[in-house]
C-alpha atoms as a PDB file:
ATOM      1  CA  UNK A   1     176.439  65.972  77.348  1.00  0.00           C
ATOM      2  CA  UNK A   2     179.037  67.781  75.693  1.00  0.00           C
ATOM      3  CA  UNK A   3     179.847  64.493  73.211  1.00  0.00           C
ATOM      4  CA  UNK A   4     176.344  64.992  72.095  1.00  0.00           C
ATOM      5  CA  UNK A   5     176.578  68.555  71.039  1.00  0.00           C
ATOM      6  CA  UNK A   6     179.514  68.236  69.237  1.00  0.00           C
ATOM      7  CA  UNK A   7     178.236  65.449  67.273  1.00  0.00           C
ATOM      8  CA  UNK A   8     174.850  67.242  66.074  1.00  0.00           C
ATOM      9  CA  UNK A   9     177.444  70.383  65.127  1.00  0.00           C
ATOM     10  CA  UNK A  10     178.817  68.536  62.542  1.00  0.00           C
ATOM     11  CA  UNK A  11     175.605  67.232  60.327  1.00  0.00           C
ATOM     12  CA  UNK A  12     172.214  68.563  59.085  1.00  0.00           C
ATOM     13  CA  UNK A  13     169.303  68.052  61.332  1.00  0.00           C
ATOM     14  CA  UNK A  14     167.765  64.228  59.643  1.00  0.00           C
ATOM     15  CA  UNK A  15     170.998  64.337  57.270  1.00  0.00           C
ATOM     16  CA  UNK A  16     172.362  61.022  56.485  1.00  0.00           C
ATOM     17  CA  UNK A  17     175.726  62.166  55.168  1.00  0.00           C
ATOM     18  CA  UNK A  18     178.280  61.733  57.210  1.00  0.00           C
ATOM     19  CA  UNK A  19     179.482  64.006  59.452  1.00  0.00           C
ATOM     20  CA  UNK A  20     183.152  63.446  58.499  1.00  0.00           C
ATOM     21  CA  UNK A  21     184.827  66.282  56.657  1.00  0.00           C
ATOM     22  CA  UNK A  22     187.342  65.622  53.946  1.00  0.00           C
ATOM     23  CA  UNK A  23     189.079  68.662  54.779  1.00  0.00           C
ATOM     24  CA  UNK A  24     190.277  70.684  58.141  1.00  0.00           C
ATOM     25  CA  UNK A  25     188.117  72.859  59.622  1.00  0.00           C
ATOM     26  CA  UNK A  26     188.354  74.377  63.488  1.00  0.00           C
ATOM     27  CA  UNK A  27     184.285  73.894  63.169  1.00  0.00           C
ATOM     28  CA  UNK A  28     184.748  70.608  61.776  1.00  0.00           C
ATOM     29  CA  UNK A  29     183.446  67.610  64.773  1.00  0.00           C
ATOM     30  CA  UNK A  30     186.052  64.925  62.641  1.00  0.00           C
ATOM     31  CA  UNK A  31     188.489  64.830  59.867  1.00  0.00           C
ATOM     32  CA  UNK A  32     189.451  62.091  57.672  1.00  0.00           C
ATOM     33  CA  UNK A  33     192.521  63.574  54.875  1.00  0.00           C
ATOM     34  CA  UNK A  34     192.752  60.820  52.049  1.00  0.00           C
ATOM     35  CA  UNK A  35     196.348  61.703  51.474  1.00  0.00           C
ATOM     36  CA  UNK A  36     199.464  62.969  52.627  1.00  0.00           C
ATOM     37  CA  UNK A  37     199.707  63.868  56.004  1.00  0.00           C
ATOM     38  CA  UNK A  38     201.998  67.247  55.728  1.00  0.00           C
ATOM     39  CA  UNK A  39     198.859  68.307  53.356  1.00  0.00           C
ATOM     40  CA  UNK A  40     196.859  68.179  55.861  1.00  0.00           C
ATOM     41  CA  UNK A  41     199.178  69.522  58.455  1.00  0.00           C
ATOM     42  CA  UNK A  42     199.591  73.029  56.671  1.00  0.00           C
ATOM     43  CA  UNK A  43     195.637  73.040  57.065  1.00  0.00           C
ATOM     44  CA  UNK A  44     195.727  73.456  60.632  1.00  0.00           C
ATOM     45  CA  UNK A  45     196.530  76.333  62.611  1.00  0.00           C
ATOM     46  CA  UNK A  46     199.432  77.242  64.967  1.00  0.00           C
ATOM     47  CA  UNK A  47     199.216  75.958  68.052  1.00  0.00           C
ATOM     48  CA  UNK A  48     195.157  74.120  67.617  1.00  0.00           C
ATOM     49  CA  UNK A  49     196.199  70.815  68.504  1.00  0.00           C
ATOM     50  CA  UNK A  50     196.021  69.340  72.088  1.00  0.00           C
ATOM     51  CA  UNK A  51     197.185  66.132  71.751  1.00  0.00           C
ATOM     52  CA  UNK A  52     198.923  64.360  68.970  1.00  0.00           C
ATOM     53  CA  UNK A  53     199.232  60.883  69.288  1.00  0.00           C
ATOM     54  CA  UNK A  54     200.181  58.033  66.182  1.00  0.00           C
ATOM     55  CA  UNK A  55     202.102  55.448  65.160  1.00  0.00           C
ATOM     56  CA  UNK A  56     203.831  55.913  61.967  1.00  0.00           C
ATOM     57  CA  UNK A  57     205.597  52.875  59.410  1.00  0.00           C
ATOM     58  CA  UNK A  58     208.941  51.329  60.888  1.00  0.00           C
ATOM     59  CA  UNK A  59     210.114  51.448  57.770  1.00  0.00           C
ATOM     60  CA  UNK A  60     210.150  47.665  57.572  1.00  0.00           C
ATOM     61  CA  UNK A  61     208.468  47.314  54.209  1.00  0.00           C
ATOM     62  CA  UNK A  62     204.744  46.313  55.264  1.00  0.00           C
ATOM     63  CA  UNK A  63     202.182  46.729  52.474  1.00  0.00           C
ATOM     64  CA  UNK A  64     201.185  50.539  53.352  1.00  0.00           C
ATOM     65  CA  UNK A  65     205.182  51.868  53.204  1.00  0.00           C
ATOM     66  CA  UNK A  66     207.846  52.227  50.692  1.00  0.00           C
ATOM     67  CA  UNK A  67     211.162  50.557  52.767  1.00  0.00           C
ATOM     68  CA  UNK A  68     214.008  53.620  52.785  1.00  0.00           C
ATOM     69  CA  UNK A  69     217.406  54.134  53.856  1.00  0.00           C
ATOM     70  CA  UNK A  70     217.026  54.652  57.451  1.00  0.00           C
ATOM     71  CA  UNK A  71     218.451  58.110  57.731  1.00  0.00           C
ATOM     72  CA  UNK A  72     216.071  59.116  55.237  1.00  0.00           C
ATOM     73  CA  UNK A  73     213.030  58.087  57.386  1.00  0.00           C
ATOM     74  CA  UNK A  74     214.402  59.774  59.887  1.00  0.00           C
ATOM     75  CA  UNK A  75     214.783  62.773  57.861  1.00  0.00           C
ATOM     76  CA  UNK A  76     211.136  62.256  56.610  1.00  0.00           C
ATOM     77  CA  UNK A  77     209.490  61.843  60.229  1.00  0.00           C
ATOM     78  CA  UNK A  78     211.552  64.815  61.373  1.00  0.00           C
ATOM     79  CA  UNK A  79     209.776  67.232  59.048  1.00  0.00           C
ATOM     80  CA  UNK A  80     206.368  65.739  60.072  1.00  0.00           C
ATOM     81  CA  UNK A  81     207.760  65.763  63.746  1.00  0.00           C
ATOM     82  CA  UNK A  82     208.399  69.330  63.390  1.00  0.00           C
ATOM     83  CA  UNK A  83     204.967  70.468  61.764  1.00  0.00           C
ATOM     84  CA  UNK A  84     203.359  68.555  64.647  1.00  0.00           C
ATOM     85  CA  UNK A  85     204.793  70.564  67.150  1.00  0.00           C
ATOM     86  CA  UNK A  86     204.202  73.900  65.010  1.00  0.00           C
ATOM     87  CA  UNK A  87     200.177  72.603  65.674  1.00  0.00           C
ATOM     88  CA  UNK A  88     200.951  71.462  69.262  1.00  0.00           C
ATOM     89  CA  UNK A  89     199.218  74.005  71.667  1.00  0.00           C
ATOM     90  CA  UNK A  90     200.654  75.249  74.838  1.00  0.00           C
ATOM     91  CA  UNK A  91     199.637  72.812  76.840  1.00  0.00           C
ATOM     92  CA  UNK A  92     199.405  69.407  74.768  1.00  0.00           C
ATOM     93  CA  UNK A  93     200.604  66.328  74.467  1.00  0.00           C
ATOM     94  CA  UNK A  94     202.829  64.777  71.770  1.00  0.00           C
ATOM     95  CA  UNK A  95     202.901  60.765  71.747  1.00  0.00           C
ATOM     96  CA  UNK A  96     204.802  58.690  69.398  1.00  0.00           C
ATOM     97  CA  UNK A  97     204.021  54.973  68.911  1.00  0.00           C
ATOM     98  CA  UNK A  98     206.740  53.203  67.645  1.00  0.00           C
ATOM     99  CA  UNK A  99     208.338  49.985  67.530  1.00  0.00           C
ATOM    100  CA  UNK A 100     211.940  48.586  66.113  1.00  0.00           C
ATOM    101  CA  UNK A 101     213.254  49.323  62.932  1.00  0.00           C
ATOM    102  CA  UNK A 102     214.619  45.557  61.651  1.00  0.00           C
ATOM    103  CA  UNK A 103     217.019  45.189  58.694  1.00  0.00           C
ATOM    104  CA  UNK A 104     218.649  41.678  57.665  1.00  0.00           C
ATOM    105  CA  UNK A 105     217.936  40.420  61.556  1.00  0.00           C
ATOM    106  CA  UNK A 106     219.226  43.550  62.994  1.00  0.00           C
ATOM    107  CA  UNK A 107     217.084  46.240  65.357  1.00  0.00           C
ATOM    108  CA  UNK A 108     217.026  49.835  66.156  1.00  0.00           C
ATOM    109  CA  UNK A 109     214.742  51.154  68.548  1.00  0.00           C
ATOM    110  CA  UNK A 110     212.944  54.150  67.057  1.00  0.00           C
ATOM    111  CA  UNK A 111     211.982  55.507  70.192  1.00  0.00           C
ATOM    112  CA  UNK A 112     216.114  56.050  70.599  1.00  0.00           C
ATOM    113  CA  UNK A 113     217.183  57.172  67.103  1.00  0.00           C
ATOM    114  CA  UNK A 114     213.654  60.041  67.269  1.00  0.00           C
ATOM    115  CA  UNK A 115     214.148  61.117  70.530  1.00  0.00           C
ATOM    116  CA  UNK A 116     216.870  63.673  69.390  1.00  0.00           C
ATOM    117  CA  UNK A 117     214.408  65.477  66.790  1.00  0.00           C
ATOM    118  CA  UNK A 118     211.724  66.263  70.019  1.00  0.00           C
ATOM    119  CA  UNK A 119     214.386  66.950  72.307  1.00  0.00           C
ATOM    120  CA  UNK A 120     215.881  69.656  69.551  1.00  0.00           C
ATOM    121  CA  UNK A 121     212.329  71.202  69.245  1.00  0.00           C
ATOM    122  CA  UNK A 122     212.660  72.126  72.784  1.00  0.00           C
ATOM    123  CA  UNK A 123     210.066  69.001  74.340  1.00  0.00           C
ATOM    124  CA  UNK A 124     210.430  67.379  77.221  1.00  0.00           C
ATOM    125  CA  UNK A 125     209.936  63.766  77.554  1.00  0.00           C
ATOM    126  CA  UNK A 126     207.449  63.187  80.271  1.00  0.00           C
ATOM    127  CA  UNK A 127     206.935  59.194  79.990  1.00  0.00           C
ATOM    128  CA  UNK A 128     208.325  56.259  77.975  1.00  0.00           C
ATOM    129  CA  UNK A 129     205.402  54.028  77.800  1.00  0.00           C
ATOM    130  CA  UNK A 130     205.865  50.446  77.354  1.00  0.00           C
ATOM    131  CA  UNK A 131     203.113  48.818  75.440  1.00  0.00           C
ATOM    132  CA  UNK A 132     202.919  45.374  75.865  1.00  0.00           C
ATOM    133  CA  UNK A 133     201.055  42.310  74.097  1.00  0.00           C
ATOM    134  CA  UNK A 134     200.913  38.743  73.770  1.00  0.00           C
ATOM    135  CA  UNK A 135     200.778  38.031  69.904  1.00  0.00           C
ATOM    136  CA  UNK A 136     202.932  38.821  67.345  1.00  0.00           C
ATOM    137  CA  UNK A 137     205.555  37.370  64.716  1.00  0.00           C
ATOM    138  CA  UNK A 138     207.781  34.109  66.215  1.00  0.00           C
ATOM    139  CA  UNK A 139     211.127  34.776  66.042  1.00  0.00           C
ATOM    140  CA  UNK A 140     214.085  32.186  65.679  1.00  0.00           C
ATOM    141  CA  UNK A 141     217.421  33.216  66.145  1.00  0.00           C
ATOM    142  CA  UNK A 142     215.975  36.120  68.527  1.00  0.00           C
ATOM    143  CA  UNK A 143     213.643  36.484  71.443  1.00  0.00           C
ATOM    144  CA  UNK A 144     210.370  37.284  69.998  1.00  0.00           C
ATOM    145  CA  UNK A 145     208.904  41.135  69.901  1.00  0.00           C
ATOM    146  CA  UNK A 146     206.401  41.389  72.249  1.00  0.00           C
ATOM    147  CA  UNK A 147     206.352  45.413  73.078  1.00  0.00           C
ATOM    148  CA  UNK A 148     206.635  48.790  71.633  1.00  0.00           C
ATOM    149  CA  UNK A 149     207.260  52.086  73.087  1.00  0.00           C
ATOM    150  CA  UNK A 150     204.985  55.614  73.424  1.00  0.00           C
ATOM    151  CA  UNK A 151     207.175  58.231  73.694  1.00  0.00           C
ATOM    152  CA  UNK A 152     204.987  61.182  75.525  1.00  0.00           C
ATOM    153  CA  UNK A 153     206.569  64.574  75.039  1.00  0.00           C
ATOM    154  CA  UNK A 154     204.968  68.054  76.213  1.00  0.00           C
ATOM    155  CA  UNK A 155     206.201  71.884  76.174  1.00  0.00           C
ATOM    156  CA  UNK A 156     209.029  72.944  78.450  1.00  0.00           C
ATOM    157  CA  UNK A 157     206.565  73.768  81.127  1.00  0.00           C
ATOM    158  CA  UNK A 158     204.378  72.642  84.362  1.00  0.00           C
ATOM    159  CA  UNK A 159     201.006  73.973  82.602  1.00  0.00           C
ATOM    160  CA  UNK A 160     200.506  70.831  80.481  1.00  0.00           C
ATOM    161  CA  UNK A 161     197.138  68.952  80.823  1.00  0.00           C
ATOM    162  CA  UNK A 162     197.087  65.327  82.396  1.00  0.00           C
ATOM    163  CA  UNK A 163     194.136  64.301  84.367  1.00  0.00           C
ATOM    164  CA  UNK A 164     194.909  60.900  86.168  1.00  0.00           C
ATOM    165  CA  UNK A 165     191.553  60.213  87.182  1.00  0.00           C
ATOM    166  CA  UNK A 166     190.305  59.151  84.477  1.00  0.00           C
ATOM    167  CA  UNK A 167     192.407  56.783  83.575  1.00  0.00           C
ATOM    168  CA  UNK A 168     192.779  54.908  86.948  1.00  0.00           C
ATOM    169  CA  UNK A 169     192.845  50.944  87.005  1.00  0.00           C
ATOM    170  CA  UNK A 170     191.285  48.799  90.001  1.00  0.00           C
ATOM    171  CA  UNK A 171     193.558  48.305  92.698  1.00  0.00           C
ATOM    172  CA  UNK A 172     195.235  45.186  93.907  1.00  0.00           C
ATOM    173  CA  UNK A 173     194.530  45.711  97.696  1.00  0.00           C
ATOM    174  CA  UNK A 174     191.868  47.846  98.154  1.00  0.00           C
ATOM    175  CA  UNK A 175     191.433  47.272 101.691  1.00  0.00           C
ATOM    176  CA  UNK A 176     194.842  47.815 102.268  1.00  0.00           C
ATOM    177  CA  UNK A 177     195.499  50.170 105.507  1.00  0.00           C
ATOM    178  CA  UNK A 178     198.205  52.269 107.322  1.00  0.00           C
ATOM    179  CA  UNK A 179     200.256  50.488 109.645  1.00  0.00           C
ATOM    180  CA  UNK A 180     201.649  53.144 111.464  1.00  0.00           C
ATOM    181  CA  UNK A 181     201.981  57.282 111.787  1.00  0.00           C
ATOM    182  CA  UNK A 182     198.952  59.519 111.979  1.00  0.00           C
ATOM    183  CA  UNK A 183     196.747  57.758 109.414  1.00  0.00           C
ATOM    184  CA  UNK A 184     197.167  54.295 111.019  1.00  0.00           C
ATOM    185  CA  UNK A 185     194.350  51.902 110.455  1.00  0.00           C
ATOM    186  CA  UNK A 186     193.100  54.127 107.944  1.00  0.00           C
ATOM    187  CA  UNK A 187     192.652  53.089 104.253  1.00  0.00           C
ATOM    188  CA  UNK A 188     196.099  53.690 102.318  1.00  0.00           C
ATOM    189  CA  UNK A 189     194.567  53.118  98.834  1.00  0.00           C
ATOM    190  CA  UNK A 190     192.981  55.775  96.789  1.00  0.00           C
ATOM    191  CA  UNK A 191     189.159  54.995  96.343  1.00  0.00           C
ATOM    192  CA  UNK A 192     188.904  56.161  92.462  1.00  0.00           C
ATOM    193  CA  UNK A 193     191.905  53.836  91.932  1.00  0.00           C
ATOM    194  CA  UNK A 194     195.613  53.344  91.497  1.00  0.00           C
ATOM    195  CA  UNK A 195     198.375  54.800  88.476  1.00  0.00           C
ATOM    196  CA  UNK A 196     197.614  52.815  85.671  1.00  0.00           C
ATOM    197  CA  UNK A 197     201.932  53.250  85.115  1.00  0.00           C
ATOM    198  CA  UNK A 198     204.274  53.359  82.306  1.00  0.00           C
ATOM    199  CA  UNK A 199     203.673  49.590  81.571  1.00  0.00           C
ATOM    200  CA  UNK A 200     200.457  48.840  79.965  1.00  0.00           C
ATOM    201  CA  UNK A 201     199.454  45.390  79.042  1.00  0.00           C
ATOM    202  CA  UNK A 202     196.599  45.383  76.501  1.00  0.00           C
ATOM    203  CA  UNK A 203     195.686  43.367  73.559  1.00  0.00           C
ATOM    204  CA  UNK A 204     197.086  43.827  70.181  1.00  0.00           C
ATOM    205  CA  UNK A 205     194.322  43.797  67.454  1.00  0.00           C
ATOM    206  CA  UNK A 206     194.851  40.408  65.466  1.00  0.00           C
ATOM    207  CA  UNK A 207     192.247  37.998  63.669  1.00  0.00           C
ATOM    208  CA  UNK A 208     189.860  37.583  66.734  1.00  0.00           C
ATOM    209  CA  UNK A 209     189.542  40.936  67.847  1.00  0.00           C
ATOM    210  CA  UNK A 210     186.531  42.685  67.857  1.00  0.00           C
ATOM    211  CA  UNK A 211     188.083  45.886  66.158  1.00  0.00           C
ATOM    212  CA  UNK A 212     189.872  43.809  63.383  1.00  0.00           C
ATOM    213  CA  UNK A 213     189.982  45.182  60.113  1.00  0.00           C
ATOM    214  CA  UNK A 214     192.069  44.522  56.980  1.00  0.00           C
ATOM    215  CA  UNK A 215     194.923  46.511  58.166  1.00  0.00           C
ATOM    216  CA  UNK A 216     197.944  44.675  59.045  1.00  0.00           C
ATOM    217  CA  UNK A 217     199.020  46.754  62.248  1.00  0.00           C
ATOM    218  CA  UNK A 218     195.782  48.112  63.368  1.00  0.00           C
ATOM    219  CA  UNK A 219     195.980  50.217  66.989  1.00  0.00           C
ATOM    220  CA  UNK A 220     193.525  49.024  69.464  1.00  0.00           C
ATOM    221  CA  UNK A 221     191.467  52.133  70.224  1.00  0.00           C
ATOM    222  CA  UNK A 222     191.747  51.144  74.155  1.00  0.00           C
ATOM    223  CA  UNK A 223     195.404  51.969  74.222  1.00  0.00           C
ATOM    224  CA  UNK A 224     194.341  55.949  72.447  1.00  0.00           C
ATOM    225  CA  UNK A 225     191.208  55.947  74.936  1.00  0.00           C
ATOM    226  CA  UNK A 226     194.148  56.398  77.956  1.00  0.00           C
ATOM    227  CA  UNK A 227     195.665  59.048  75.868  1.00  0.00           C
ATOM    228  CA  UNK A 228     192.761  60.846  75.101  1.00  0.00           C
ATOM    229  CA  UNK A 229     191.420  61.077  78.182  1.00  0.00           C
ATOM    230  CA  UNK A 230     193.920  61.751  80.537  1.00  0.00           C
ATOM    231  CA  UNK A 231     195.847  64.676  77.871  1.00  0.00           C
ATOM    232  CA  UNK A 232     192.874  66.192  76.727  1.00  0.00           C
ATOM    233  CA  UNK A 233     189.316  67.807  78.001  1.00  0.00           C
ATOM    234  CA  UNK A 234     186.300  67.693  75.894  1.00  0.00           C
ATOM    235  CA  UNK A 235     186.040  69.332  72.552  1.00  0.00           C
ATOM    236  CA  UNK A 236     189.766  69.426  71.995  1.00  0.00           C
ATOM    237  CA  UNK A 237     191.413  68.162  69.059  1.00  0.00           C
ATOM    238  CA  UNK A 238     192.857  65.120  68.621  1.00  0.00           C
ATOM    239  CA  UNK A 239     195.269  65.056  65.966  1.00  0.00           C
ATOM    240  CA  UNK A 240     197.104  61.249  64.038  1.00  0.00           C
ATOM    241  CA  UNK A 241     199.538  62.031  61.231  1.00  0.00           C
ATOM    242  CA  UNK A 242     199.480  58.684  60.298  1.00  0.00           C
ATOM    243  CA  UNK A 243     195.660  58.045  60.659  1.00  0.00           C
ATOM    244  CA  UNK A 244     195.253  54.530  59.311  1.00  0.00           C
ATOM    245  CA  UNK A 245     192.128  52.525  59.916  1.00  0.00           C
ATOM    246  CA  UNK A 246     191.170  55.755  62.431  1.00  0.00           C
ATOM    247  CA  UNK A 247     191.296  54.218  65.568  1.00  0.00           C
ATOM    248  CA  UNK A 248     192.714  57.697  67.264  1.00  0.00           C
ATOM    249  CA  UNK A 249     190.178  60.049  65.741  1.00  0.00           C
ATOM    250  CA  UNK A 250     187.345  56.879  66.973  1.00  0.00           C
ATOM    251  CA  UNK A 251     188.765  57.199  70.225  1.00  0.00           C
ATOM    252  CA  UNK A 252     188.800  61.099  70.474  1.00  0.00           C
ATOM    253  CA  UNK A 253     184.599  61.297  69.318  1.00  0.00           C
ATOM    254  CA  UNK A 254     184.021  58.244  71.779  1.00  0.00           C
ATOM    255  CA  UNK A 255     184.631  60.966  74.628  1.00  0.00           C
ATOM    256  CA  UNK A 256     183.705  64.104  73.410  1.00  0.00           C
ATOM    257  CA  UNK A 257     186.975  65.673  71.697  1.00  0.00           C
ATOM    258  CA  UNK A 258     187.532  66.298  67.805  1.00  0.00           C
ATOM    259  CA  UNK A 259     189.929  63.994  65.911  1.00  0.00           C
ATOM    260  CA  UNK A 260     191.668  64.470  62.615  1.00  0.00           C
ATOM    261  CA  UNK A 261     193.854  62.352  61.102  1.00  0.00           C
ATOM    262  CA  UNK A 262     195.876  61.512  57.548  1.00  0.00           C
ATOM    263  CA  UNK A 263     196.217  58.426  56.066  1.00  0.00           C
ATOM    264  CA  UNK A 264     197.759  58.238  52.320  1.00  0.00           C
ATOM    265  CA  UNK A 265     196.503  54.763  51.107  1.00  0.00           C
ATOM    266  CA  UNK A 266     192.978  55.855  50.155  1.00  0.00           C
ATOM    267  CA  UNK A 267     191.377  51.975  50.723  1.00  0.00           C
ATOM    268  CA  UNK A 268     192.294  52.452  54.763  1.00  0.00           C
ATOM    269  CA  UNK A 269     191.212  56.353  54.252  1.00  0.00           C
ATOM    270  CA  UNK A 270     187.376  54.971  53.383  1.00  0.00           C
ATOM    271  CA  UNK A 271     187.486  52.637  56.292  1.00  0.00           C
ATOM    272  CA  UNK A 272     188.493  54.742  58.549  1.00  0.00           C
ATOM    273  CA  UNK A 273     185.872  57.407  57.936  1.00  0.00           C
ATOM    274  CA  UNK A 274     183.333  54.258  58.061  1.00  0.00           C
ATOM    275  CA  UNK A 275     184.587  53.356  61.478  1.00  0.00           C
ATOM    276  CA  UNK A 276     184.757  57.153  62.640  1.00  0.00           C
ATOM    277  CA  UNK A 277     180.836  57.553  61.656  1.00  0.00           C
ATOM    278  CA  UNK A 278     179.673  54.559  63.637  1.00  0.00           C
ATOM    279  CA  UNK A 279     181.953  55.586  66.463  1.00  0.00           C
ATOM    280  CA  UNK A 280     179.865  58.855  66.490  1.00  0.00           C
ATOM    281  CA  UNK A 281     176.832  57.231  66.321  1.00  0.00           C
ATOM    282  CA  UNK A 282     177.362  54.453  68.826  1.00  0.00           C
ATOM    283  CA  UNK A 283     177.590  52.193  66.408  1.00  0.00           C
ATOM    284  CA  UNK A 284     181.312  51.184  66.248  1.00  0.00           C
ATOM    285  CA  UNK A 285     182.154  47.829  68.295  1.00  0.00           C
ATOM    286  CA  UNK A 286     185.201  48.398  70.247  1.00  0.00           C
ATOM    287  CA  UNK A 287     187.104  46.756  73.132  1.00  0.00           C
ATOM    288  CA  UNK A 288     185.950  48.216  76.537  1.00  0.00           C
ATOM    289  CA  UNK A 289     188.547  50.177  78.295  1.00  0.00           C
ATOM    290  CA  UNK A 290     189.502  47.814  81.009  1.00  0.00           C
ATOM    291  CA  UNK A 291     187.903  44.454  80.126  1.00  0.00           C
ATOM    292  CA  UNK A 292     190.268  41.993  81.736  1.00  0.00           C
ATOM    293  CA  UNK A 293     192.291  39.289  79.038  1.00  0.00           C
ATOM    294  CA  UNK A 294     191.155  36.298  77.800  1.00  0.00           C
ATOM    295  CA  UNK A 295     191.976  33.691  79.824  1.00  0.00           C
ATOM    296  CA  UNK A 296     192.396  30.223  77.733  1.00  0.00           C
ATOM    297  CA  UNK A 297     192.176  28.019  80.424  1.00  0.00           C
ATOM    298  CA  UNK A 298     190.110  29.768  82.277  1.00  0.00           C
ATOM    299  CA  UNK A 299     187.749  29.684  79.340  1.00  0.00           C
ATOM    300  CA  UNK A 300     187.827  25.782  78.965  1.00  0.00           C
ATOM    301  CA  UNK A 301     189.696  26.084  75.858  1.00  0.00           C
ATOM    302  CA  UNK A 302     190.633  22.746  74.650  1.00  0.00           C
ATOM    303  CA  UNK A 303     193.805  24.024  72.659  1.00  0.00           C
ATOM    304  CA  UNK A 304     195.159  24.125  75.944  1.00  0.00           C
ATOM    305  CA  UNK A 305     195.713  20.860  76.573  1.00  0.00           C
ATOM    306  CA  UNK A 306     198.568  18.944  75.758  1.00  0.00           C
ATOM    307  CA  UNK A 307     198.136  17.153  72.179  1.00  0.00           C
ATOM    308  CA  UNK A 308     200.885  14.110  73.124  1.00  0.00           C
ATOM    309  CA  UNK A 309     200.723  11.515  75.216  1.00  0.00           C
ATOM    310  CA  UNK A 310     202.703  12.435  78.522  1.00  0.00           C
ATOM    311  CA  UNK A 311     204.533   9.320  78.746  1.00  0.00           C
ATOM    312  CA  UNK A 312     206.282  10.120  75.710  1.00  0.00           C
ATOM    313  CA  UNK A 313     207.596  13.299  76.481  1.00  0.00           C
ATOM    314  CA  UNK A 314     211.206  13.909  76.554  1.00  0.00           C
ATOM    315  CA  UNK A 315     212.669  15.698  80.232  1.00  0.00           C
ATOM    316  CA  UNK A 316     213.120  18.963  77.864  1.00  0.00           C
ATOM    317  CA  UNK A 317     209.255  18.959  76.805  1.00  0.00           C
ATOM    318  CA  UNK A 318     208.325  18.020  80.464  1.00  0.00           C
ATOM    319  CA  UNK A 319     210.586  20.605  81.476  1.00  0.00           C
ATOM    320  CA  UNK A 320     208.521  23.159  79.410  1.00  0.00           C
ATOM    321  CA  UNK A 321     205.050  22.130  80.647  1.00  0.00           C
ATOM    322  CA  UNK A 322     205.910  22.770  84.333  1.00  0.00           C
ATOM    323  CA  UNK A 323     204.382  25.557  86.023  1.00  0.00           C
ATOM    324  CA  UNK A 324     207.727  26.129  87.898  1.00  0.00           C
ATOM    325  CA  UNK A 325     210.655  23.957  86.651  1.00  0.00           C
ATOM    326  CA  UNK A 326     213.204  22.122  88.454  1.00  0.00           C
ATOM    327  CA  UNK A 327     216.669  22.685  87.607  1.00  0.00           C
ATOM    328  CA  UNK A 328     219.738  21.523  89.062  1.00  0.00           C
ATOM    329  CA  UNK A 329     222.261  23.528  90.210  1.00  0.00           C
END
């Protein structure tokens, strides 16, 4: 297997270092830069990148980012924007994670306010890929987040790699068949699977996942995994910017690319390179690509049943509990 040989390139035969190099190198297997991520950028060639993919700070003032004045993110990610594509080769991928921007109760959608700086580099926008998940912060005098965005951007030409098969999902009829025409009575499905889409539903990393670090907006290396393997072949390089925990470069050695990535707080630098080792060794626990939700009910959880008696309820909290409600018109 090609995964194989690229792992045994990067370490000693019976070395236990790891095989994670601080540094850049087009030898290198994986990268882990404790630092700034243009640093790191003017380490790697023109044009040896096949797919970057990350999810940079919203500028919302979590613990890892320094809250600016918008336009001056947007001035900041435009210079990293533009060094990406510099490293983008002819026929890669660009995808940008992102999410809202919130000041004092107010939004803007990053995907909106970045898409100029792509378009102006001459990408094209192939997909805007709605990410969504269940859990999150519970909002008040708005409807609670429960998405984000992966703007997928590529060269100005038909060349650029996407491989659908692997990244098919199950499909809903399989023995679904022609009605009519030549092919009737025929199966209309494709065996290998359907389009997985531009909406993906998969869980957000939170307390109980099995990926859970101590970073506070971890990506689940599932949602890369599609990424990686329909935008890239083996041995490419898989490149995050904004590397935290690693979960991109995890997902790239997984399946037999190269990942690099930057990540400037040096605690989430350490785990990261952690994580990427036991990724390469088989090591790392991650959530399997397709592994349907957890059900609660299903599961016999007893937090979902009602805590209050039922005779108590008021029409408005019956109203709530119904599977379909009845309203008057």
């Amino acid at each position: 297997m090609k995964q194989k040989q690229i792992q045994k390139s990067g370490t000693a035969s019976g070395s236990t270092q790891s095989r994670v190099s601080d540094h850049f190198s087009v030898n290198a297997v994986a990268v882990a830069f404790s630092g700034n991520c243009l640093d790191l950028l003017r380490e790697i060639p023109d044009k040896a990148i096949q797919l970057v993919v990350t999810s940079p700070p919203y500028n919302i003032g979590k613990e890892y980012e320094r809250k600016l004045d918008l336009d001056t993110y947007i001035a900041q990610q435009a210079e990293i924007i533009r060094e990406c594509s510099r490293v983008l080769s002819d026929t890669g991928s660009i995808c940008w994670q992102v999410g809202n921007h919130v000041d004092k109760g107010k939004i803007v959608p990053l995907d909106a306010v970045l898409y100029p700086i792509f378009r102006d580099l001459g990408l094209v926008m192939r997909n805007r890929i709605v990410w969504h998940f269940e859990h999150g912060l519970h909002c008040s005098r708005r409807l609670s987040g429960r998405y984000e965005t992966i703007i997928w951007f590529t060269r100005d030409t038909k060349d650029y790699v996407f491989n659908l098969d692997p990244i098919r999902v199950p499909q809903k009829y399989p023995g679904k068949k022609h009605f009519k025409g030549p092919k009737a009575g025929e199966y209309s499905c494709n065996p290998l699977g359907k389009n997985p889409g531009d909406v993906w539903d998969i869980p957000n990393v939170k307390s109980n996942h099995v990926e859970k670090t101590e970073h506070p907006c971890q990506f689940p290396v599932e949602l890369i995994e599609r990424l990686v393997l329909s935008m890239t072949h083996e041995g490419d390089w898989v490149l995050d910017p904004f590397m935290g925990v690693g979960s991109a470069v995890v997902a790239a050695v997984r399946h037999g690319r190269r990942g690099a990535g930057a990540e400037i707080v040096k605690r989430y630098a350490e785990i990261a390179r952690d994580r990427i080792d036991l990724a390469m060794s088989g090591k790392l626990p991650v959530r399997p690509m397709g592994r349907p939700k957890y059900d609660p009910q299903a599961a016999g959880n007893k937090l979902t049943q009602s805590p209050w008696d039922s005779d108590a309820k008021t029409d408005a909290q019956l109203r709530l509990l119904q599977a379909v409600a009845d309203y008057e018109v």
